[in-house]
N, C-alpha and C. Protein backbone atom coordinates (compact mmCIF):
# COMPACT_ATOMS: atom_id res chain seq x y z
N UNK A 1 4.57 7.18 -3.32
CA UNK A 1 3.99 6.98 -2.01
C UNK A 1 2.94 5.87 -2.08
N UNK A 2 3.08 5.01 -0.87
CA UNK A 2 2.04 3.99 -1.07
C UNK A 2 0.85 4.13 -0.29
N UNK A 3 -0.26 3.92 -0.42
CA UNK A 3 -1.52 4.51 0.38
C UNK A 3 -2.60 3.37 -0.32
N UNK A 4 -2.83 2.54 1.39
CA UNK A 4 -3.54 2.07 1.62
C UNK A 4 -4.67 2.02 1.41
N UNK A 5 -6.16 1.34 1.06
CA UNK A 5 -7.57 1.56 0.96
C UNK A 5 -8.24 0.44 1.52
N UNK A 6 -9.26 0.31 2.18
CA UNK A 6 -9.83 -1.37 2.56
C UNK A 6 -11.47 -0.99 1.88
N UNK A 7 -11.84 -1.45 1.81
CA UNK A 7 -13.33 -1.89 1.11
C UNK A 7 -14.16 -2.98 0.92
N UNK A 8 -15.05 -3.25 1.53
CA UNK A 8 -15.73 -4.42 1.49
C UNK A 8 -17.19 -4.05 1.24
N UNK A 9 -17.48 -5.35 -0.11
CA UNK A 9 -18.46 -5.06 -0.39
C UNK A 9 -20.15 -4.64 -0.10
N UNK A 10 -20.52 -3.96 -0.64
CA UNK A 10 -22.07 -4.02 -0.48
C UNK A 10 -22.56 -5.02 -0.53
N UNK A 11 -23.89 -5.18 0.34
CA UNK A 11 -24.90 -6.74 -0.09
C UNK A 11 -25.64 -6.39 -1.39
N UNK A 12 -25.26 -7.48 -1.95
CA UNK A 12 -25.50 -7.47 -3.56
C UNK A 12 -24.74 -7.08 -4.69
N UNK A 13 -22.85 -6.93 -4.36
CA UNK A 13 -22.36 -6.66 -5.26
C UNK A 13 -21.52 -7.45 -5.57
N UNK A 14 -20.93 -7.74 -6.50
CA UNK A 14 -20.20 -8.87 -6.82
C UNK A 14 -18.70 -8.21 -6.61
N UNK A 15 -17.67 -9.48 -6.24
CA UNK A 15 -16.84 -9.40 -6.06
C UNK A 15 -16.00 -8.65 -6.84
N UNK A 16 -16.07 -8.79 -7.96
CA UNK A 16 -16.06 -8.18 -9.39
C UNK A 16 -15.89 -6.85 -9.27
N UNK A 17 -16.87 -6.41 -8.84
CA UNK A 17 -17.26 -4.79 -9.11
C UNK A 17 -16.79 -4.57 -8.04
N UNK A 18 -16.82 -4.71 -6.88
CA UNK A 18 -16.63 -4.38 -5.61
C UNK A 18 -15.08 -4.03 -5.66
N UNK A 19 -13.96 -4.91 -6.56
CA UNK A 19 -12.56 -5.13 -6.61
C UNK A 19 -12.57 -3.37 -7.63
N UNK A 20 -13.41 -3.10 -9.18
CA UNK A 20 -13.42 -2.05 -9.74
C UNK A 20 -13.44 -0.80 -8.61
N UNK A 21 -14.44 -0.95 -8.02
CA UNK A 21 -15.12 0.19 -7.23
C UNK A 21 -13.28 0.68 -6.19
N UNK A 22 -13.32 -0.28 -5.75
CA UNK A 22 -12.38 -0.25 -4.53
C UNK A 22 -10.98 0.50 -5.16
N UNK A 23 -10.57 -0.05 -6.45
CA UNK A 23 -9.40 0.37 -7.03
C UNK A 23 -9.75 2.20 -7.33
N UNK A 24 -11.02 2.02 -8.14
CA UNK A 24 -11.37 3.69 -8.54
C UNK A 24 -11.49 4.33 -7.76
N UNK A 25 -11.77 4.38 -6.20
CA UNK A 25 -11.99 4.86 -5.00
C UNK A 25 -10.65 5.50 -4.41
N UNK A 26 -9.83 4.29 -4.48
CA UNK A 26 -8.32 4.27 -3.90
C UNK A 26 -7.74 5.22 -4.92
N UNK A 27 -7.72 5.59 -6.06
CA UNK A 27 -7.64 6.36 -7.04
C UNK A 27 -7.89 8.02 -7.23
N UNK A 28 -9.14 7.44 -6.18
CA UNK A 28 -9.91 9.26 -6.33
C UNK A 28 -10.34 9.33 -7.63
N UNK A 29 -10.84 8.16 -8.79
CA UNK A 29 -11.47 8.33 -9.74
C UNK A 29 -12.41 8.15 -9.36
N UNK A 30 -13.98 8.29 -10.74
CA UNK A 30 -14.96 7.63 -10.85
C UNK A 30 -15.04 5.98 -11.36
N UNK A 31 -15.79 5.27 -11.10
CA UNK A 31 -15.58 3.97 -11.80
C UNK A 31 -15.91 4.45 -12.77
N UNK A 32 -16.60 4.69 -14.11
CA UNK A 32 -16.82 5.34 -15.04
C UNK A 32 -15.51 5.77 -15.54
N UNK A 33 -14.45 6.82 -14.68
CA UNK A 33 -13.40 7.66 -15.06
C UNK A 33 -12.48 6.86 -15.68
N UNK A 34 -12.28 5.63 -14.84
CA UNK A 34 -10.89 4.93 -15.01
C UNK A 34 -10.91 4.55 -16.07
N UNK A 35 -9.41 3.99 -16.25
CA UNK A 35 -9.25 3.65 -18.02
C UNK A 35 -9.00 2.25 -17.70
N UNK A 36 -8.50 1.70 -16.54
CA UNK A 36 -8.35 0.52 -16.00
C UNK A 36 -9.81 -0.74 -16.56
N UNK A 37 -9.14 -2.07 -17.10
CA UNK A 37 -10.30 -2.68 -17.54
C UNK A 37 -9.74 -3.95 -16.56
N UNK A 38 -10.98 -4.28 -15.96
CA UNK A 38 -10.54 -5.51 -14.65
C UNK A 38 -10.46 -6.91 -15.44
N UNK A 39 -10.71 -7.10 -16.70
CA UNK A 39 -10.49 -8.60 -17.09
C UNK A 39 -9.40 -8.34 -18.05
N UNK A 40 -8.42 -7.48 -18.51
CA UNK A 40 -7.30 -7.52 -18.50
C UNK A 40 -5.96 -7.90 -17.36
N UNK A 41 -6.24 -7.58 -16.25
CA UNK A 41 -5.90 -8.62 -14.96
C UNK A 41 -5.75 -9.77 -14.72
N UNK A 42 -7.28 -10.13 -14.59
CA UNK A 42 -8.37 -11.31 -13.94
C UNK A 42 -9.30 -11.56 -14.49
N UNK A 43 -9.60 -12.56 -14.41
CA UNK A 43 -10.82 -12.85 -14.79
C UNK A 43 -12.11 -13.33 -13.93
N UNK A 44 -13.08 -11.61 -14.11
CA UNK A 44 -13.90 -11.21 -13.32
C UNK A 44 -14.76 -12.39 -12.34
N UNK A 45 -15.19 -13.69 -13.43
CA UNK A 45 -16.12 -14.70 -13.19
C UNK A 45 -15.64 -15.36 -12.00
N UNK A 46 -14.39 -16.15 -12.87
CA UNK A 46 -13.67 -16.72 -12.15
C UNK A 46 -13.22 -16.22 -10.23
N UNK A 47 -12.90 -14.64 -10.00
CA UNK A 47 -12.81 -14.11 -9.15
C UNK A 47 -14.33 -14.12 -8.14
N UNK A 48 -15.70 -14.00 -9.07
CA UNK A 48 -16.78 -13.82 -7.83
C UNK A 48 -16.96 -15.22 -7.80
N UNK A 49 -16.36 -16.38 -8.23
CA UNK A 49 -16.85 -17.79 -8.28
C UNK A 49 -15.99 -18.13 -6.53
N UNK A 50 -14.73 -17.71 -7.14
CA UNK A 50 -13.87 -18.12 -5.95
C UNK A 50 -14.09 -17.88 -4.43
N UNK A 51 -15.15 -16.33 -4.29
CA UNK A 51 -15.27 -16.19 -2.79
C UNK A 51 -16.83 -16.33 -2.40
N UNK A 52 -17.20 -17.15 -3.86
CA UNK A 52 -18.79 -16.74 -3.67
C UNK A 52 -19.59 -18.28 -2.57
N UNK A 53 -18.28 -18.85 -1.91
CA UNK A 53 -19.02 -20.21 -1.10
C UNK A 53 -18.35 -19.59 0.39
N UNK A 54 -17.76 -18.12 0.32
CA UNK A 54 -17.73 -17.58 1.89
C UNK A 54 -16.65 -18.92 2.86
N UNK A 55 -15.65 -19.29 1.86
CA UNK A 55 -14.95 -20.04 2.57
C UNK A 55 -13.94 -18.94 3.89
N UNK A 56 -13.76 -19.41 5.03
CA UNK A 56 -12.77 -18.53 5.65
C UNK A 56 -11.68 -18.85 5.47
N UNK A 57 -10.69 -17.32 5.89
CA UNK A 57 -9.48 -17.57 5.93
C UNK A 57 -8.97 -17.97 4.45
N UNK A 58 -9.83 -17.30 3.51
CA UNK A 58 -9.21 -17.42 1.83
C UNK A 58 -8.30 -15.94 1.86
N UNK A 59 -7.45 -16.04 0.74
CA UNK A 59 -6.52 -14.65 0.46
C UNK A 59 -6.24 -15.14 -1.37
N UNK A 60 -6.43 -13.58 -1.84
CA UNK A 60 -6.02 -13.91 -3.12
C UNK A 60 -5.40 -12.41 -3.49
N UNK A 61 -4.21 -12.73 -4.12
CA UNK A 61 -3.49 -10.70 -4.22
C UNK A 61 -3.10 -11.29 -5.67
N UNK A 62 -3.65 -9.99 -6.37
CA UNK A 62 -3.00 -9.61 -7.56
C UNK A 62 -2.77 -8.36 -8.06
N UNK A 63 -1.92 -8.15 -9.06
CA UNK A 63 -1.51 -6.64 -9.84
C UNK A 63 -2.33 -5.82 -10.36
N UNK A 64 -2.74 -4.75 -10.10
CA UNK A 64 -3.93 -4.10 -11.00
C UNK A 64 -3.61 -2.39 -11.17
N UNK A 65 -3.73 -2.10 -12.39
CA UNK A 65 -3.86 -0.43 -12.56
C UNK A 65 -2.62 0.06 -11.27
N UNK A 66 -1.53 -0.17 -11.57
CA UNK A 66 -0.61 0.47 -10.26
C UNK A 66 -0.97 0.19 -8.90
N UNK A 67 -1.94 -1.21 -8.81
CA UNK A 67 -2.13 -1.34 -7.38
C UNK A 67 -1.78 -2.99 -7.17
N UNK A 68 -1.89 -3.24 -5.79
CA UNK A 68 -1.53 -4.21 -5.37
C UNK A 68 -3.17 -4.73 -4.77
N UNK A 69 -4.09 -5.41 -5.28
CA UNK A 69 -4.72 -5.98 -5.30
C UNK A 69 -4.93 -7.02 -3.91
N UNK A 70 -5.33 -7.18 -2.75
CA UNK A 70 -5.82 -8.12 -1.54
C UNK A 70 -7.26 -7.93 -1.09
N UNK A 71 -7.64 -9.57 -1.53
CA UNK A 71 -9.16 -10.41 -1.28
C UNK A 71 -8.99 -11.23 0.53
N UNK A 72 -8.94 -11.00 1.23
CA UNK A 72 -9.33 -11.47 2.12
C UNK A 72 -10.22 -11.51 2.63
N UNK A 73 -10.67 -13.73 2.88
CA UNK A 73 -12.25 -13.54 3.39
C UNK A 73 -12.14 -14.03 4.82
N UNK A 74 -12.55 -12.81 5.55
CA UNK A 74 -12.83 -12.78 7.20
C UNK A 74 -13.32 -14.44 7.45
N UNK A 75 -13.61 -14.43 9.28
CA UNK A 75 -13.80 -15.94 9.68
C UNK A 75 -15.00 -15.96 9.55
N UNK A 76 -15.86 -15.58 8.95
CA UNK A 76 -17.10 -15.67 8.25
C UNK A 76 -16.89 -16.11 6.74
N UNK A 77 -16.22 -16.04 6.13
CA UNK A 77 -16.16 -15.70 4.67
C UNK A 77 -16.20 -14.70 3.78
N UNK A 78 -16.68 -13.64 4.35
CA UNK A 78 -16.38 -12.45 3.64
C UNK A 78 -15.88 -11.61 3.31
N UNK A 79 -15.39 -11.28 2.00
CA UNK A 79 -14.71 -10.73 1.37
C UNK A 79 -14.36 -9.05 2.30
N UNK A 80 -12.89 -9.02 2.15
CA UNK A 80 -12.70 -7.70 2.63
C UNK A 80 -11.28 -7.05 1.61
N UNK A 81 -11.42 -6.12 0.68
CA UNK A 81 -10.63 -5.46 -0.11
C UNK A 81 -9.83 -4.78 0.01
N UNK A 82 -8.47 -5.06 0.19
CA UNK A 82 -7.41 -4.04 0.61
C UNK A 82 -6.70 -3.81 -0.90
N UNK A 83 -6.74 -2.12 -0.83
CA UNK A 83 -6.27 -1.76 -2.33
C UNK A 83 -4.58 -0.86 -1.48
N UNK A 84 -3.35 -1.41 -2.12
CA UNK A 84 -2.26 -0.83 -2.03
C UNK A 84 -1.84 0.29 -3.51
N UNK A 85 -2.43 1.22 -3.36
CA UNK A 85 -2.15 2.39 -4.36
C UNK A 85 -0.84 2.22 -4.59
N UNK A 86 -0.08 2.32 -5.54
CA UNK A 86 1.24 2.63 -5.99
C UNK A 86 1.60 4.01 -6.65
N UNK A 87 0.33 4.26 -6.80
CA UNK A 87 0.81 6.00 -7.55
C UNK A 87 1.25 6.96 -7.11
């Protein structure tokens, strides 16, 4: 079954964590719990570099821990996290 999650970050969290948080959430884990490591993926830097100038109308999807991974940054620029659970 596939089940949806959206999440967008806190002020002050990096894209980074915000992408961890969102997956462990969509999970029903703890971030702590998961066994999932996010720079086996991606690479974390590289990812908060990319949305960190709030360009609009950016999209970036990738594979993660049985999920389908979507960065979309609103017509502001900001990041909004859609996690597609696969489990």
């Amino acid at each position: 079954m596939v089940e949806n999650f959206l999440y967008e970050p806190k002020e002050g969290e990096s894209l980074s964590m915000a992408v961890v948080r969102a997956v462990a959430l969509a999970h029903h884990e703890g971030v702590l719990e998961q066994d999932w490591i996010i720079h086996n993926d991606i690479n974390p830097d590289a990812l908060d570099k990319l949305f960190q100038d709030r360009h609009p109308n950016m999209t970036l999807r990738f594979e993660a821990d049985a999920t389908t991974v979507t960065v979309n940054a609103d017509g502001h620029g900001n990041p909004v996290i859609e996690i597609k659970s696969h489990r």
